[in-house]
Protein backbone atom coordinates (compact mmCIF):
# COMPACT_ATOMS: atom_id res chain seq x y z
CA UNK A 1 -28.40 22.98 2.01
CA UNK A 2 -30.34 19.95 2.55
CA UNK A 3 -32.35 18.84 5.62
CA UNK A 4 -31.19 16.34 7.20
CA UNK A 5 -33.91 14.00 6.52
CA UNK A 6 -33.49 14.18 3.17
CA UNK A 7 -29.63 14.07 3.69
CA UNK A 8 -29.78 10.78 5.06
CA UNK A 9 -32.42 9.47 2.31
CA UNK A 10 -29.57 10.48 -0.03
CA UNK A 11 -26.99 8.71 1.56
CA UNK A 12 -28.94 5.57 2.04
CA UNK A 13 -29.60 5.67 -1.71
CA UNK A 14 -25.76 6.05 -2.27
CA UNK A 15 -24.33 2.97 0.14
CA UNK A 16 -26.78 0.94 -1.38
CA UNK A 17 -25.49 1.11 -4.91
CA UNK A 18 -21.55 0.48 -3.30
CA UNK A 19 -20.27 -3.41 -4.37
CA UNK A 20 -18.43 -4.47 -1.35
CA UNK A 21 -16.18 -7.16 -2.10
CA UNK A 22 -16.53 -10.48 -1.22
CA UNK A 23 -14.43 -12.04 1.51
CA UNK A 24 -11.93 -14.50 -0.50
CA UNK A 25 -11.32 -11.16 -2.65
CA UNK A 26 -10.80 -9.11 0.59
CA UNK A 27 -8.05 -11.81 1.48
CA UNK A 28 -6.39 -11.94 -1.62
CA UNK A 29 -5.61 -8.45 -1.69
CA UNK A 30 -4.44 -8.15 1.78
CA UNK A 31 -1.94 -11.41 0.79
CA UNK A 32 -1.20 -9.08 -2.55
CA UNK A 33 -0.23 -6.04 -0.25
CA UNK A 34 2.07 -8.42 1.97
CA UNK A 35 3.96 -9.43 -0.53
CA UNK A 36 4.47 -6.40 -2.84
CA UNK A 37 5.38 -4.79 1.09
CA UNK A 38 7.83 -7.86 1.03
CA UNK A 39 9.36 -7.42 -2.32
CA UNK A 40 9.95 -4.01 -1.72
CA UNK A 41 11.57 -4.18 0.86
CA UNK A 42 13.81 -6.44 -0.07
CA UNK A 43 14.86 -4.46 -3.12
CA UNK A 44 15.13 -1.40 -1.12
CA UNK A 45 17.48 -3.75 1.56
CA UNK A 46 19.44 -4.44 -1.71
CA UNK A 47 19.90 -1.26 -3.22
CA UNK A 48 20.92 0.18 0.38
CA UNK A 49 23.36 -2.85 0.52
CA UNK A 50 24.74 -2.17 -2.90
CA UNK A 51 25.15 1.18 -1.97
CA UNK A 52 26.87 1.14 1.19
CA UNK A 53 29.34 -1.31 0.09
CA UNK A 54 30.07 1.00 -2.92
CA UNK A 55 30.73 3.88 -1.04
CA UNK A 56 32.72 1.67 1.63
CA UNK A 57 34.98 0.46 -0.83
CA UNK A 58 35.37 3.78 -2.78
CA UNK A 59 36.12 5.41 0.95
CA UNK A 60 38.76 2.78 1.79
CA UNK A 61 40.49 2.69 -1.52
CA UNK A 62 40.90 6.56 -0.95
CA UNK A 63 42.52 6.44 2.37
């Protein structure tokens, strides 16, 4: 195990080499994630929908 001196030398050397991303890319992906989240759950809204109404109609033609 390391010392901690050196420990923290190491992970100074480390964070430097990370490429943070630039501010207009951290917005686009956050506007990405909205509107995949959006998408989806629409679909899922519509598959439910399908669904339910299936099963309604297959219940009610049965009784």
């Amino acid at each position: 195990m390391a010392n901690p001196l050196q420990f923290i030398q190491q992970v100074r050397s480390e964070v430097s080499k990370v490429v943070w991303p630039t501010r207009r890319e951290v917005a686009l992906t956050t506007v990405m994630v909205f509107v995949m989240a959006t998408l989806t759950a629409i679909f899922f809204f519509l598959v439910d929908f399908l669904i339910r109404t299936g099963l309604k109609g297959l219940l009610g033609f049965f009784s």
